[in-house]
PDB file of N, CA and C in Angstrom:
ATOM      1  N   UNK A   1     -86.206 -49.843  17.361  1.00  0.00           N
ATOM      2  CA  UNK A   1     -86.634 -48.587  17.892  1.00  0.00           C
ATOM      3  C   UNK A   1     -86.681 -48.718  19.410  1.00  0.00           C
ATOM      4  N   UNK A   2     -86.083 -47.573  20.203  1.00  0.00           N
ATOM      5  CA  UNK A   2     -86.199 -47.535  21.658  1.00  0.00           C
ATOM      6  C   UNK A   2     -86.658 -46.712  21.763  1.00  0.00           C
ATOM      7  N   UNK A   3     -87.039 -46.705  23.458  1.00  0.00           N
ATOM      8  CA  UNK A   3     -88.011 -45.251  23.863  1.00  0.00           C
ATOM      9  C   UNK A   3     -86.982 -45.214  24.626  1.00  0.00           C
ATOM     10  N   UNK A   4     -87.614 -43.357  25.189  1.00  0.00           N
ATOM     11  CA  UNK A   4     -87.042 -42.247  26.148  1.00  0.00           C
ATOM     12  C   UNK A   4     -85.927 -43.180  26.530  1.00  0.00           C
ATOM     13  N   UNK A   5     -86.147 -44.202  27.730  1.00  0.00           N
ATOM     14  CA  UNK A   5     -86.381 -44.939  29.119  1.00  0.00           C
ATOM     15  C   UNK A   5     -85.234 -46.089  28.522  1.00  0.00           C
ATOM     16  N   UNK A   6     -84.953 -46.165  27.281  1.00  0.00           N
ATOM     17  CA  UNK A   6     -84.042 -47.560  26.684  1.00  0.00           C
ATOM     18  C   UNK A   6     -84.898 -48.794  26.077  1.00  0.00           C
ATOM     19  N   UNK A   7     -86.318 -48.808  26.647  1.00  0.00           N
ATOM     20  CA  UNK A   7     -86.765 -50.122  26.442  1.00  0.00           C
ATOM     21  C   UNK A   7     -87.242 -50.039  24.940  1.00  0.00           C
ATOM     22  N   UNK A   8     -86.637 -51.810  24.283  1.00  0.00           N
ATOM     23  CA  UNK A   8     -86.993 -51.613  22.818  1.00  0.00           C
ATOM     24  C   UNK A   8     -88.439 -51.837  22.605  1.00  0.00           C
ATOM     25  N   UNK A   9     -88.691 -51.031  21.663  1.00  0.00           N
ATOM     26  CA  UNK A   9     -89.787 -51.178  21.309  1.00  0.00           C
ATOM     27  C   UNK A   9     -90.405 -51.848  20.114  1.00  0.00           C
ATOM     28  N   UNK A  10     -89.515 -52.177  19.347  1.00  0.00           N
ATOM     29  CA  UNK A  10     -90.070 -52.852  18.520  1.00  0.00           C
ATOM     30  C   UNK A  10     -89.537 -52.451  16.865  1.00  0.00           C
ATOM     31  N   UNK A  11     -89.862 -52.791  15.875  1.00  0.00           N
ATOM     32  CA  UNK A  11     -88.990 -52.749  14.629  1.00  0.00           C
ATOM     33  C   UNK A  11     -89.808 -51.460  13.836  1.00  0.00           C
ATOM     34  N   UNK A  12     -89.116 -50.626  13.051  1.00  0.00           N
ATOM     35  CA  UNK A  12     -89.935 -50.185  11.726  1.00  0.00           C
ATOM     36  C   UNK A  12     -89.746 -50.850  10.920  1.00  0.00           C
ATOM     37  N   UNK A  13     -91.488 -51.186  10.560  1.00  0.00           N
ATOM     38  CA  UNK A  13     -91.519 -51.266   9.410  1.00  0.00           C
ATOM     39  C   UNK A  13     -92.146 -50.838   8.156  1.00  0.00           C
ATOM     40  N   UNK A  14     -92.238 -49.393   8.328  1.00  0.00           N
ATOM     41  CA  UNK A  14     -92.145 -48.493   6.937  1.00  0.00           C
ATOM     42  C   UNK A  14     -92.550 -47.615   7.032  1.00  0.00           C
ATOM     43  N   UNK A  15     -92.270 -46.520   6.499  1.00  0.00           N
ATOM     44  CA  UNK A  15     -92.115 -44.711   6.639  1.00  0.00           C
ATOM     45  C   UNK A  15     -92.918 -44.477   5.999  1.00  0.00           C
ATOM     46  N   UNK A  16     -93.863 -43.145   5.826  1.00  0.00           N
ATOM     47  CA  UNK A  16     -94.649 -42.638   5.408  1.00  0.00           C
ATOM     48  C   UNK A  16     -94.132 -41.238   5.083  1.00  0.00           C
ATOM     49  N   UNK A  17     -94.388 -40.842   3.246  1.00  0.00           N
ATOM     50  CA  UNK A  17     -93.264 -39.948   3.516  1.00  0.00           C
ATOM     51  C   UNK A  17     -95.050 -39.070   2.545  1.00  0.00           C
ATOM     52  N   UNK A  18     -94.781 -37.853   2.951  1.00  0.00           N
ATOM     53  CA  UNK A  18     -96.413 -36.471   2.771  1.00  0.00           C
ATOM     54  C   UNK A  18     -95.464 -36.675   1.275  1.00  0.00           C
ATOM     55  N   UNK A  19     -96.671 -35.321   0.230  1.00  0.00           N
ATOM     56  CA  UNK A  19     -96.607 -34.810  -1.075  1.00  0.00           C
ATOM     57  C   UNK A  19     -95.319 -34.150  -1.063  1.00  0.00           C
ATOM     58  N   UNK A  20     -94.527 -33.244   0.352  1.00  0.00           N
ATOM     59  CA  UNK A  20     -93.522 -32.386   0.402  1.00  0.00           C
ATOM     60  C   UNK A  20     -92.582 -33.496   0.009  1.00  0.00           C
ATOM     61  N   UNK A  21     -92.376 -34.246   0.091  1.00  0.00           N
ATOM     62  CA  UNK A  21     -91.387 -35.446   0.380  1.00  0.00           C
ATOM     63  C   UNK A  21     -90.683 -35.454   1.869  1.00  0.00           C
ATOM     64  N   UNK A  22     -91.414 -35.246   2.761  1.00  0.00           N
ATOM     65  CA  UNK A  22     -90.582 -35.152   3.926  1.00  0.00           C
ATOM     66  C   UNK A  22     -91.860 -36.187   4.824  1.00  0.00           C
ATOM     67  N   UNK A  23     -90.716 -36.568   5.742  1.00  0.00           N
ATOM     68  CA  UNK A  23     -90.699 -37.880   6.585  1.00  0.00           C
ATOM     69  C   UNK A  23     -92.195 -37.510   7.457  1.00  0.00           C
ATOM     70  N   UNK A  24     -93.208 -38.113   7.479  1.00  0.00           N
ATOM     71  CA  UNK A  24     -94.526 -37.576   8.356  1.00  0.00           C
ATOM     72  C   UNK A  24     -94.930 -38.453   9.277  1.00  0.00           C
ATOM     73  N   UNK A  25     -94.318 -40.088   9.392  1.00  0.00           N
ATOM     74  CA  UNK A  25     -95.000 -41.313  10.184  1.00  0.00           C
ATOM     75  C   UNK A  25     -94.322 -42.325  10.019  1.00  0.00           C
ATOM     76  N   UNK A  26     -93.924 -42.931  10.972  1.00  0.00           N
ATOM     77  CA  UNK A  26     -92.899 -44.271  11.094  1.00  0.00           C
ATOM     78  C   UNK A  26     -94.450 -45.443  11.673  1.00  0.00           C
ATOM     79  N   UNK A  27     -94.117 -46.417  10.683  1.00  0.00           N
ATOM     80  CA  UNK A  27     -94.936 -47.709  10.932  1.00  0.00           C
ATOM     81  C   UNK A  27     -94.270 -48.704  11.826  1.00  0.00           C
ATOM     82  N   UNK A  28     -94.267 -48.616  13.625  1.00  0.00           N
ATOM     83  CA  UNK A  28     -93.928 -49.529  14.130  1.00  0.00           C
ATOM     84  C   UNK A  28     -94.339 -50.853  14.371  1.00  0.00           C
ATOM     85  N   UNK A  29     -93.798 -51.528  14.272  1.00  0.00           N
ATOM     86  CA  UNK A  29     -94.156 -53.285  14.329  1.00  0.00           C
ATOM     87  C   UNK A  29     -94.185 -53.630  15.467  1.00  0.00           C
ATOM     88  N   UNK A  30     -95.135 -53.816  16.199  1.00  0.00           N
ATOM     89  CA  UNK A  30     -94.805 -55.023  17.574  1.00  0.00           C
ATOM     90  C   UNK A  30     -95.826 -55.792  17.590  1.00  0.00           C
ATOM     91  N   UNK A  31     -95.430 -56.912  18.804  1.00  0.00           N
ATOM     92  CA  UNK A  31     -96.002 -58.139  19.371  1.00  0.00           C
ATOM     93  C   UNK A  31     -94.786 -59.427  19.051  1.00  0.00           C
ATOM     94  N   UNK A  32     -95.635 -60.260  18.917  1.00  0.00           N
ATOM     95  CA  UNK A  32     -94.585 -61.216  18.689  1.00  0.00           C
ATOM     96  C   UNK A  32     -95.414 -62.539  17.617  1.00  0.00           C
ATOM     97  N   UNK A  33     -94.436 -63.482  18.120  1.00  0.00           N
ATOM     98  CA  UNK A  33     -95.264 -64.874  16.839  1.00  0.00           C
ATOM     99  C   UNK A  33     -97.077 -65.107  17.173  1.00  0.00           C
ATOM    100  N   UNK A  34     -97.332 -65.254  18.038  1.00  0.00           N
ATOM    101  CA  UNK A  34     -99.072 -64.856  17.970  1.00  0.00           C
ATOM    102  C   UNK A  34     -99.777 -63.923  17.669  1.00  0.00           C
ATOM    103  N   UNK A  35     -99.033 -62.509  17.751  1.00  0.00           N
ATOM    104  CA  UNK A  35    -100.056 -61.422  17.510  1.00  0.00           C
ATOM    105  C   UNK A  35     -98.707 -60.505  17.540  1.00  0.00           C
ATOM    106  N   UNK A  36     -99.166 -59.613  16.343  1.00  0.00           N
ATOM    107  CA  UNK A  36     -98.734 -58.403  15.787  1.00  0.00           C
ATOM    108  C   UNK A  36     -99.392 -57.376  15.500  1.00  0.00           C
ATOM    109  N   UNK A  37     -99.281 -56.168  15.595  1.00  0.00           N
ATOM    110  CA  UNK A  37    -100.214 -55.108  14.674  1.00  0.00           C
ATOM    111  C   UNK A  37     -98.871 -53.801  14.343  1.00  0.00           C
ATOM    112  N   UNK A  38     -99.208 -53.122  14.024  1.00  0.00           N
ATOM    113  CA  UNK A  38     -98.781 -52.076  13.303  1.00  0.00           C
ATOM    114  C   UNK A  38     -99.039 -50.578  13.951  1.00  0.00           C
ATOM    115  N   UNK A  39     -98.260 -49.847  14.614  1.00  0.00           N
ATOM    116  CA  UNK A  39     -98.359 -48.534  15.178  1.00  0.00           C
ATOM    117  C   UNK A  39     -98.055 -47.465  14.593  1.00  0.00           C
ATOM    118  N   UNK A  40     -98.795 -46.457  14.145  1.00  0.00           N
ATOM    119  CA  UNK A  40     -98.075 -45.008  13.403  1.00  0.00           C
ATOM    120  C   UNK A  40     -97.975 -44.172  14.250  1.00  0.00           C
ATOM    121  N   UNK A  41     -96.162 -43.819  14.285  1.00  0.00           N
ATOM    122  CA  UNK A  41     -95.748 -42.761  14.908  1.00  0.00           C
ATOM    123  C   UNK A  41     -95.616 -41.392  14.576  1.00  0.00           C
ATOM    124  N   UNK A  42     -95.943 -40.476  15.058  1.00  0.00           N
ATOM    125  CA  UNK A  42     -95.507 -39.255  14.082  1.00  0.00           C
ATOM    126  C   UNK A  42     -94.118 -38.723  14.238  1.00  0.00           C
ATOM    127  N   UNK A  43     -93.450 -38.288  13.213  1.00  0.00           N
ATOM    128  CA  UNK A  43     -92.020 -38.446  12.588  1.00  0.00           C
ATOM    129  C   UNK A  43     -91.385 -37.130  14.151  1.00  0.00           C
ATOM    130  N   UNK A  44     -92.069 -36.572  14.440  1.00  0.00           N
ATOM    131  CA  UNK A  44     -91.720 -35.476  15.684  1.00  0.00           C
ATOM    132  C   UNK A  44     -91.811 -36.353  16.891  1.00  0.00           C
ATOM    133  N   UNK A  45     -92.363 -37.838  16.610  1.00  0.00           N
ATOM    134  CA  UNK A  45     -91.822 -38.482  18.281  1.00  0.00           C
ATOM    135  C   UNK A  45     -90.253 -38.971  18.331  1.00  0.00           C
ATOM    136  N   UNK A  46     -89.730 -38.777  17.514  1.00  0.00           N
ATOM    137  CA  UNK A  46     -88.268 -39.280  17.134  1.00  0.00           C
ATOM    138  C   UNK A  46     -86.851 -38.210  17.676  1.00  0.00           C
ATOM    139  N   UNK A  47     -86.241 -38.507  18.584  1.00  0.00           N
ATOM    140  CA  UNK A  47     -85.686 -37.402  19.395  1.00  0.00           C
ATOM    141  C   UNK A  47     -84.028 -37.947  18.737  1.00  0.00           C
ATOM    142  N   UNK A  48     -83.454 -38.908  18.571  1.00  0.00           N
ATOM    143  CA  UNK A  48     -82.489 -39.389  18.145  1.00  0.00           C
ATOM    144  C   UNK A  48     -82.558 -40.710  16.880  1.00  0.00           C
ATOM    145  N   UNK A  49     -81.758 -39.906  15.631  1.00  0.00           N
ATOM    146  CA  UNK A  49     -81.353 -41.297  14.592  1.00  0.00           C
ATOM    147  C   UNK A  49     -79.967 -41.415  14.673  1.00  0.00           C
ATOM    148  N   UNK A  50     -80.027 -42.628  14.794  1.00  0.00           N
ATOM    149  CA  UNK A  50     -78.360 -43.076  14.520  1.00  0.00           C
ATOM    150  C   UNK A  50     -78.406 -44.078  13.346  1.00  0.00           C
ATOM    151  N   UNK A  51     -77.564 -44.909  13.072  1.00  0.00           N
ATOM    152  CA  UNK A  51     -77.410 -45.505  11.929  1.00  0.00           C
ATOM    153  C   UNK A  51     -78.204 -46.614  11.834  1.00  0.00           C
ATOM    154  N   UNK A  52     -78.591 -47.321  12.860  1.00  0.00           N
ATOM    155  CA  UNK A  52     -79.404 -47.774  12.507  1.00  0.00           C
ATOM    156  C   UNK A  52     -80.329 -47.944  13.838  1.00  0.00           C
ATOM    157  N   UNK A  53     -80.473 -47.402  14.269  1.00  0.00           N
ATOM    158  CA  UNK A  53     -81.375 -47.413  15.338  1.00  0.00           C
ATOM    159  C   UNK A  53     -82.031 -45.697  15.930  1.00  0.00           C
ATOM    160  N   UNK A  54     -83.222 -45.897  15.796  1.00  0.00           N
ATOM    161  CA  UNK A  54     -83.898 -44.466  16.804  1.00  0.00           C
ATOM    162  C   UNK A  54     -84.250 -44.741  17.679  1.00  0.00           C
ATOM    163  N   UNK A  55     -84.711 -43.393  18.416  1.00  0.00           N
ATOM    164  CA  UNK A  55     -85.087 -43.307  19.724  1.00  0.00           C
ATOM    165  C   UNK A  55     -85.839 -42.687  19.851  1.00  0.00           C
ATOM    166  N   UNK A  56     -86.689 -42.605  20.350  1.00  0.00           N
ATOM    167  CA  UNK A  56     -88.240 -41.271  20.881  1.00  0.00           C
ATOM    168  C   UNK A  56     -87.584 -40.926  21.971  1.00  0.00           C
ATOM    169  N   UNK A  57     -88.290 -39.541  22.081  1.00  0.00           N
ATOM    170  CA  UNK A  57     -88.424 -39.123  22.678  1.00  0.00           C
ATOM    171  C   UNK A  57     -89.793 -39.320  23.884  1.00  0.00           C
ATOM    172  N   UNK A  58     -90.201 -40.585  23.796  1.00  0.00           N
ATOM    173  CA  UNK A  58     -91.410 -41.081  24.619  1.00  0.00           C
ATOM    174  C   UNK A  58     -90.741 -42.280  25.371  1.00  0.00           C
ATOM    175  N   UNK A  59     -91.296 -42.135  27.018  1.00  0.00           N
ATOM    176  CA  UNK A  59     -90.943 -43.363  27.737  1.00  0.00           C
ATOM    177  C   UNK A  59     -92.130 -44.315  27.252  1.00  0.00           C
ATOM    178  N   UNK A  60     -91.666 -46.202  27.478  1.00  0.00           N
ATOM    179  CA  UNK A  60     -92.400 -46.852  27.360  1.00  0.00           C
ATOM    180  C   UNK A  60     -93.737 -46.821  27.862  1.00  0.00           C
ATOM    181  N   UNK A  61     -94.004 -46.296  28.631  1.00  0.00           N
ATOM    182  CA  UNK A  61     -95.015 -46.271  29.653  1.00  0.00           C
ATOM    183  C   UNK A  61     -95.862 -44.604  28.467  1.00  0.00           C
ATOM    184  N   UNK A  62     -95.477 -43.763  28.523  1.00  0.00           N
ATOM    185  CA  UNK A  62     -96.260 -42.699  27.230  1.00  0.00           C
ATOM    186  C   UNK A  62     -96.583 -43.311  26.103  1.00  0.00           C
ATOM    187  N   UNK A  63     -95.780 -43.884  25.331  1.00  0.00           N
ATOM    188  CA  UNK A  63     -96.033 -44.576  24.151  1.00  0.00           C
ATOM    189  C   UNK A  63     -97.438 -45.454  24.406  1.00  0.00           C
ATOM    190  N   UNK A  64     -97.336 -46.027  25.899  1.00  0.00           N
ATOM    191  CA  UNK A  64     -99.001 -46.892  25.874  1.00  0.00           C
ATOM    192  C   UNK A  64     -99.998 -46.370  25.633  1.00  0.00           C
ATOM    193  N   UNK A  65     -99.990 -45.276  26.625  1.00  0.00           N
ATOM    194  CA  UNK A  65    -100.993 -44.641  27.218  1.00  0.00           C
ATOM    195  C   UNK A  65    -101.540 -43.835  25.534  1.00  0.00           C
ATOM    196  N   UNK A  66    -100.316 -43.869  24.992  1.00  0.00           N
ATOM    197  CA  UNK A  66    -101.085 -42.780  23.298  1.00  0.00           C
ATOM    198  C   UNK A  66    -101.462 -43.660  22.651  1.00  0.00           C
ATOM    199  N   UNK A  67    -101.147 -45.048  22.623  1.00  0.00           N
ATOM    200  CA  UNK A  67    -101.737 -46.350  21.406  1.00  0.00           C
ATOM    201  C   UNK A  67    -103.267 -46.657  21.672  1.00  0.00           C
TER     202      UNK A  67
END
């Protein structure tokens, strides 16, 4: 996953899909081998999917400031 700006951000790892069956929260993964946690995005921060990679619509620097 990248933001706005290009910088990666880190992996999904796992979707959250509502009762409608439609897409509501992407579970992003970051940190690294000492420390990890788990970020939920909401499925409207997502401005581009490609095949295997998205993109927000948030620069790295927004994405902080909302975690």
């Amino acid at each position: 996953m990248y933001s706005a700006d290009g910088h990666h951000l880190g992996s999904v790892d796992a979707v959250v899909v509502g009762d409608d069956d439609r897409l509501t929260h992407l579970l992003l993964e970051r940190g690294h081998l000492w420390w990890k946690r788990e970020v939920a995005l909401p499925a409207e921060a997502i401005s581009k999917f490609e095949s295997d990679m998205l993109t927000l619509g948030l620069t790295k620097r927004e994405l902080g400031k909302a975690i």
